[in-house]
C-alpha atoms as a PDB file:
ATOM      1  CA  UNK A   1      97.781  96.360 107.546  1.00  0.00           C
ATOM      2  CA  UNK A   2      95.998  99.466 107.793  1.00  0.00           C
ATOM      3  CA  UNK A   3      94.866 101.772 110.991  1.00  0.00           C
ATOM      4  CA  UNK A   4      91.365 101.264 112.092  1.00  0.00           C
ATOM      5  CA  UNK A   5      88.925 103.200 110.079  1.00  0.00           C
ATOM      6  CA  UNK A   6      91.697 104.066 107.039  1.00  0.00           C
ATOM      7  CA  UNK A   7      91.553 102.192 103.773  1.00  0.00           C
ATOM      8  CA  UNK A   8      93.693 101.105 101.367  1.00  0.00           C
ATOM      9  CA  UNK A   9      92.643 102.352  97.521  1.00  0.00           C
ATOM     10  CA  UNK A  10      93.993  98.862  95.189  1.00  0.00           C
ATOM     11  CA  UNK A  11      94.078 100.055  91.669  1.00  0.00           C
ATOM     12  CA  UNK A  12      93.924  97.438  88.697  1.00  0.00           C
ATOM     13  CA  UNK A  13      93.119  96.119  85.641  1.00  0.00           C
ATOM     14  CA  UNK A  14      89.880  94.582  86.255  1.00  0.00           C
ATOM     15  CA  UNK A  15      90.711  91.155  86.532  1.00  0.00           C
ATOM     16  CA  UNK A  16      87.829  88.586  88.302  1.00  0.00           C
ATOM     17  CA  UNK A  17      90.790  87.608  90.939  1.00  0.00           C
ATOM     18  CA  UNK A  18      91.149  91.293  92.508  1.00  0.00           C
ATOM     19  CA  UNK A  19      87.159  91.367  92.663  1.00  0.00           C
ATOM     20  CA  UNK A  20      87.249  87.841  94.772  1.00  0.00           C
ATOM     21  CA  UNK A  21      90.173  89.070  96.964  1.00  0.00           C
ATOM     22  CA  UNK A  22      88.531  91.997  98.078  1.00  0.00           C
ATOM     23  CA  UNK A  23      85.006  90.566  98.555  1.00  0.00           C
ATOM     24  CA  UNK A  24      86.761  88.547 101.624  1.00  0.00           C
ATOM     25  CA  UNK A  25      84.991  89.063 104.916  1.00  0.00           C
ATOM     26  CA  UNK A  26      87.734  89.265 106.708  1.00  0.00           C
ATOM     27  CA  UNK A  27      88.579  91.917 105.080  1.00  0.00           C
ATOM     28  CA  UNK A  28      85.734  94.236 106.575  1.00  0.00           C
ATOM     29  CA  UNK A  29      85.696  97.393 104.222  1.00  0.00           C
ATOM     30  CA  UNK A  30      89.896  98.081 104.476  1.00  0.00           C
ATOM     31  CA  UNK A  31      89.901  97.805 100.749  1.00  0.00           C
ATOM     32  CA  UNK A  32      88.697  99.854  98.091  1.00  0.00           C
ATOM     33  CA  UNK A  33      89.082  98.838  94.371  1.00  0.00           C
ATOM     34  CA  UNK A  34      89.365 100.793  91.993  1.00  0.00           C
ATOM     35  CA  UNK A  35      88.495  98.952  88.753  1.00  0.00           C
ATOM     36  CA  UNK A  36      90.049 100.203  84.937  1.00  0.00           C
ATOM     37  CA  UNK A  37      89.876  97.479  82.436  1.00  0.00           C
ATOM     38  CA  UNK A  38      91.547  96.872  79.241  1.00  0.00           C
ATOM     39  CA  UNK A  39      88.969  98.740  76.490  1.00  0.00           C
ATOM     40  CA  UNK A  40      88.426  97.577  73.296  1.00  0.00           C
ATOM     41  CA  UNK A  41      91.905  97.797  70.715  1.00  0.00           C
ATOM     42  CA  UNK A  42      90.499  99.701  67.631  1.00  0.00           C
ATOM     43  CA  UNK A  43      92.147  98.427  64.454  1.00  0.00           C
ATOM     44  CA  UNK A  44      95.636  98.229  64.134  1.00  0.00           C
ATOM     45  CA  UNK A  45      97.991 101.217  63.596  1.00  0.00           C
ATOM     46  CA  UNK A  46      94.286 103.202  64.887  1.00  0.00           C
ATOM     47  CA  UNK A  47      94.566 106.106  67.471  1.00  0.00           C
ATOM     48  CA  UNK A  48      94.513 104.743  70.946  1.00  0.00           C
ATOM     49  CA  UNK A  49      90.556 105.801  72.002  1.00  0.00           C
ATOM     50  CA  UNK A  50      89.901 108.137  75.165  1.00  0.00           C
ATOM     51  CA  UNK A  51      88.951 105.114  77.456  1.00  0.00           C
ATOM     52  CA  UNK A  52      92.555 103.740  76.488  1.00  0.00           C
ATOM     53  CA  UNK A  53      94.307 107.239  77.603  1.00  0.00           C
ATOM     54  CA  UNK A  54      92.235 107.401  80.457  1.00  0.00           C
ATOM     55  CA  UNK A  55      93.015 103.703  81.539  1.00  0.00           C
ATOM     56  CA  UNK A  56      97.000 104.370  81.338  1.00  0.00           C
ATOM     57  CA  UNK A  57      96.349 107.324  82.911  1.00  0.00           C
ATOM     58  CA  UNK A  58      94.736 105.695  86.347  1.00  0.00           C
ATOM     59  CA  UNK A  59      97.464 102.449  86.152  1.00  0.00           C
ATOM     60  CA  UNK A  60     100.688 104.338  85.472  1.00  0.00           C
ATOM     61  CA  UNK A  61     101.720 104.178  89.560  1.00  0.00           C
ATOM     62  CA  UNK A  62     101.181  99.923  89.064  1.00  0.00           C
ATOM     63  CA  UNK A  63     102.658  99.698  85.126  1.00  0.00           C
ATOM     64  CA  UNK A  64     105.773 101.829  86.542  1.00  0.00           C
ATOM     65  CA  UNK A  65     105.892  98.928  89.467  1.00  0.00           C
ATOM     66  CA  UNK A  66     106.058  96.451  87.369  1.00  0.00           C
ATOM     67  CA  UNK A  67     108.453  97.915  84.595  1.00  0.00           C
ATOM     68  CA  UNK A  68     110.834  98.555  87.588  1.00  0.00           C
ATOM     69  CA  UNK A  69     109.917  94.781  89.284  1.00  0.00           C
ATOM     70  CA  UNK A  70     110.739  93.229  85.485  1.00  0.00           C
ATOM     71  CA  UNK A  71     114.086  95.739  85.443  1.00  0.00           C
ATOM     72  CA  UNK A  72     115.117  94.445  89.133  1.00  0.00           C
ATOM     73  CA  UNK A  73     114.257  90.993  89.492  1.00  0.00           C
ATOM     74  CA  UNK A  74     115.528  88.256  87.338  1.00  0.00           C
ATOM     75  CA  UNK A  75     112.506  86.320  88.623  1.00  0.00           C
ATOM     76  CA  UNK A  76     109.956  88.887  86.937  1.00  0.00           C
ATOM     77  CA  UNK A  77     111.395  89.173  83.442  1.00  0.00           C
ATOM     78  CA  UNK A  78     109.361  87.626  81.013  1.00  0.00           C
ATOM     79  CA  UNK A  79     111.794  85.470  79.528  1.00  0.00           C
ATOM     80  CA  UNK A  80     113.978  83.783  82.298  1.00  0.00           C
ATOM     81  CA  UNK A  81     114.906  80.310  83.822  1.00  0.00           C
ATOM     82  CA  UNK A  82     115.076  81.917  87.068  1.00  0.00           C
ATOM     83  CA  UNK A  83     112.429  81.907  89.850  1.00  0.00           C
ATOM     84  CA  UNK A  84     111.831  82.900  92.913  1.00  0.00           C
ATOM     85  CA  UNK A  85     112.252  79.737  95.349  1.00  0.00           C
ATOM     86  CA  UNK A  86     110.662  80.778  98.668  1.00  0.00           C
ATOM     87  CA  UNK A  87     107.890  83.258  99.286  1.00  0.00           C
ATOM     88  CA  UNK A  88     109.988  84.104 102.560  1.00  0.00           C
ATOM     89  CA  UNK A  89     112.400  85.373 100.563  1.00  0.00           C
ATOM     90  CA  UNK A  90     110.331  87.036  97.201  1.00  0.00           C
ATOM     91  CA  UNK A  91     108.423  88.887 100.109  1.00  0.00           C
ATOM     92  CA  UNK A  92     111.860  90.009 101.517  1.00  0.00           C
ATOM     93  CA  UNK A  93     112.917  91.433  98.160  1.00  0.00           C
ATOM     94  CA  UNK A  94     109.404  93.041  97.614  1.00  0.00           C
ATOM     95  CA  UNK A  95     109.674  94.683 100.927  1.00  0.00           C
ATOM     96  CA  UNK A  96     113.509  95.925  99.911  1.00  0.00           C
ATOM     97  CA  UNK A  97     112.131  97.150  96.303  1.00  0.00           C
ATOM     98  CA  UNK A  98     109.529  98.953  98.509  1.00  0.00           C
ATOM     99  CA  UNK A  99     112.283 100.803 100.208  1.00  0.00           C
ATOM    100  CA  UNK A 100     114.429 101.537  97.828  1.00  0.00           C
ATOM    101  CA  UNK A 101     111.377 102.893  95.673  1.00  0.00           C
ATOM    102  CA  UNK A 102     110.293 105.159  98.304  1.00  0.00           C
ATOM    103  CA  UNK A 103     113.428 106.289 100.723  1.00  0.00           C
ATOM    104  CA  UNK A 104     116.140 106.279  98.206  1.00  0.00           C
ATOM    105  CA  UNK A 105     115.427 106.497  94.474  1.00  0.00           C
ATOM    106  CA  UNK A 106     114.126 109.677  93.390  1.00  0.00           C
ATOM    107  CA  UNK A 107     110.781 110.367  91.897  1.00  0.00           C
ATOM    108  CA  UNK A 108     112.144 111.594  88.676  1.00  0.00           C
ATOM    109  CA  UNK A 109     115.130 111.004  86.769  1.00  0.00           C
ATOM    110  CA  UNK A 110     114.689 114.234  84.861  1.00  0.00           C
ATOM    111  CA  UNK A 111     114.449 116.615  87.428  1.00  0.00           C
ATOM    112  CA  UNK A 112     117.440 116.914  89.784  1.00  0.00           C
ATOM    113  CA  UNK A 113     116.085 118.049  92.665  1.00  0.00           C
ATOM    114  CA  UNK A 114     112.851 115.629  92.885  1.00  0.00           C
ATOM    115  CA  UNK A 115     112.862 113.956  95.823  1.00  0.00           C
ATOM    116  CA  UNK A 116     111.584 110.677  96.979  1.00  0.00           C
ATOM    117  CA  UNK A 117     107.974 109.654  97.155  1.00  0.00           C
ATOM    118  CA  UNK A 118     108.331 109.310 101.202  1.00  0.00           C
ATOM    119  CA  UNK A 119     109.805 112.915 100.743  1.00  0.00           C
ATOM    120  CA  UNK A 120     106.890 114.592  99.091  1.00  0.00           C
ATOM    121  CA  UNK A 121     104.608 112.801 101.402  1.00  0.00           C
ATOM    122  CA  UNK A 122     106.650 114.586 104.366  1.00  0.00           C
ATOM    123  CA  UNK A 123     107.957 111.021 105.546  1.00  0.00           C
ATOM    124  CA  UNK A 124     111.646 112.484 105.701  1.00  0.00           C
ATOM    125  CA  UNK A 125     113.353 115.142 104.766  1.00  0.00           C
ATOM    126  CA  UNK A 126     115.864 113.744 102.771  1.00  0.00           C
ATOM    127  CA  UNK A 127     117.291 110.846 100.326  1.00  0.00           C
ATOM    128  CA  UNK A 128     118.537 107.865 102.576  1.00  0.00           C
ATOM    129  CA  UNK A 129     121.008 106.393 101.304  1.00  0.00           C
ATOM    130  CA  UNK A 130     121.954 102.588 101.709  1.00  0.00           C
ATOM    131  CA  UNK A 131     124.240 103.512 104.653  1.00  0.00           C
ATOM    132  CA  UNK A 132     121.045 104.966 106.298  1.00  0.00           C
ATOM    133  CA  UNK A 133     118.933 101.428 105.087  1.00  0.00           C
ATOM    134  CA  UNK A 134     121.337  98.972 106.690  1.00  0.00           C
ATOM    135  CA  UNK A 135     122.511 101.459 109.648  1.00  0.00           C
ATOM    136  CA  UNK A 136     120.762  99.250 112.109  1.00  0.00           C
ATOM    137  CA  UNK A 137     118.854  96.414 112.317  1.00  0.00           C
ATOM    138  CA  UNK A 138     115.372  95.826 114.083  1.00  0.00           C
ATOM    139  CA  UNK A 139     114.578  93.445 116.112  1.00  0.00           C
ATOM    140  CA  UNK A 140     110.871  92.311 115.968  1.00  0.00           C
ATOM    141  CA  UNK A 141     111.024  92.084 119.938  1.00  0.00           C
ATOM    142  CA  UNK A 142     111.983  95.955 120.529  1.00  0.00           C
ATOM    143  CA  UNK A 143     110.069  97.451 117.163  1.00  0.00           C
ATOM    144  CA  UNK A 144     106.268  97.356 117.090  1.00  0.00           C
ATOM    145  CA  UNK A 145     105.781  95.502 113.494  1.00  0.00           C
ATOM    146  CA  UNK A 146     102.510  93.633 112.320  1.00  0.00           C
ATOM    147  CA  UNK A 147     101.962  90.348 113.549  1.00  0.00           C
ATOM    148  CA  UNK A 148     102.659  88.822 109.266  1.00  0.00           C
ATOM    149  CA  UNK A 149     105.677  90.879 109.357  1.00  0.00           C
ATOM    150  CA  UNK A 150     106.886  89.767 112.269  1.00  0.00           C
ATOM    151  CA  UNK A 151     106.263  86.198 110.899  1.00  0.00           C
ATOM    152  CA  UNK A 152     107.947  87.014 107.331  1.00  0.00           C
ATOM    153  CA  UNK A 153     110.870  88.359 109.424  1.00  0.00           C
ATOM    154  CA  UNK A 154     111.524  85.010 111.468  1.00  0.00           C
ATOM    155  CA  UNK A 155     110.814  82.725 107.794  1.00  0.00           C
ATOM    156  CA  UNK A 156     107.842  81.075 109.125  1.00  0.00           C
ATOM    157  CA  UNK A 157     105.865  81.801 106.283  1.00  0.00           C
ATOM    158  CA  UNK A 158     105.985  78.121 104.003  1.00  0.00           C
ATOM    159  CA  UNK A 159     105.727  77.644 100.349  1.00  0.00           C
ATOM    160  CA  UNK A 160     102.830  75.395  99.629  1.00  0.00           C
ATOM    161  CA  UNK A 161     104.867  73.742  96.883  1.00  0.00           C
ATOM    162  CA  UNK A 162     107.580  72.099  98.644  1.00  0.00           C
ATOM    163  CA  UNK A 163     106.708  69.460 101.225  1.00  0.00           C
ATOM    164  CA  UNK A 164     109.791  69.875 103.114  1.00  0.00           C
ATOM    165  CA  UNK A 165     110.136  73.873 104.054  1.00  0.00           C
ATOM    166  CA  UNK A 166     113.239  72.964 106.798  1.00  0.00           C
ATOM    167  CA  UNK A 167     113.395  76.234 108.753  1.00  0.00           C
ATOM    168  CA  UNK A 168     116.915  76.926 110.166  1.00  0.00           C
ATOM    169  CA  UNK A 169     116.938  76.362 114.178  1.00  0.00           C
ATOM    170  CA  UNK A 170     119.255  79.655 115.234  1.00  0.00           C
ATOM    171  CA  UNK A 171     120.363  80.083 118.950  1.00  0.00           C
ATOM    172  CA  UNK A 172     121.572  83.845 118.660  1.00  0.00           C
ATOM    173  CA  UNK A 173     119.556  85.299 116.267  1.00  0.00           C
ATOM    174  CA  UNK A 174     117.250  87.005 118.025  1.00  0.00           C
END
């Protein structure tokens, strides 16, 4: 979701799928990729070439990501028997991960007084802590949110793979 006439830069590896995704009409022009493929490995135990530096260098903000994801998640290590069940709930997590990554951990575990991301962007002028996260909650009703979000929020979203995706029927829960 992005304001009219912003874009969102997607960085990644090259892969066919990104270039399909962002070719989608609907899309208009919200998306710019930004396109760094794997280069070509020299032979083993051979210096890693310029185009290799260069490539870690432009993916370190998604390879961080996903080093934290695999860390977080038992559904994202490599070798697990877990999974995530419902995309209602993965995109729940993901959206948690996203604050935690941004409002509460720090942008360096080296230096002591780094900050958050949302800090250096001027977002807030200080660590939240979880206190701050779960103070209150928002009601979709009262809180201007994105129609998908809004949708996420009350688990309408279905998982393709199950044929039965029974939603709960609350009275009082919004």
């Amino acid at each position: 979701v992005t304001l009219p006439g912003t874009t969102i830069t997607v960085i990644g590896d090259g892969h066919k799928a990104y270039d399909r995704a962002v070719r989608d009409p609907s899309l208009g022009r919200a998306i710019v990729l930004e396109r760094h493929p794997n280069p070509e490995r020299g032979p083993k135990g051979s210096p890693r070439s310029e185009a290799a530096r260069l490539r870690d260098e432009k993916l370190f903000p998604v390879d961080l990501l996903h080093k934290i994801l695999r860390h977080s998640l038992a559904h994202q290590r490599r070798e697990t028997i877990a999974f995530g069940r419902r995309l209602n709930a993965l995109m729940e997590q993901m959206f948690l991960t996203a604050v935690w990554r941004n409002f509460v951990k720090k942008r360096s575990e080296r230096v002591s007084k780094s900050g958050t991301p949302a800090m250096h962007l001027g977002l807030t002028s200080e660590r939240w802590p979880w206190s701050r996260v779960f103070s209150r909650r928002l009601f979709p009703a009262r809180t201007a949110t994105p129609p998908l979000w809004a949708h996420l929020y009350r688990r309408l979203w279905t998982t393709p793979l199950y044929k039965n995706n029974t939603r709960h029927q609350l009275k009082l829960a919004f």
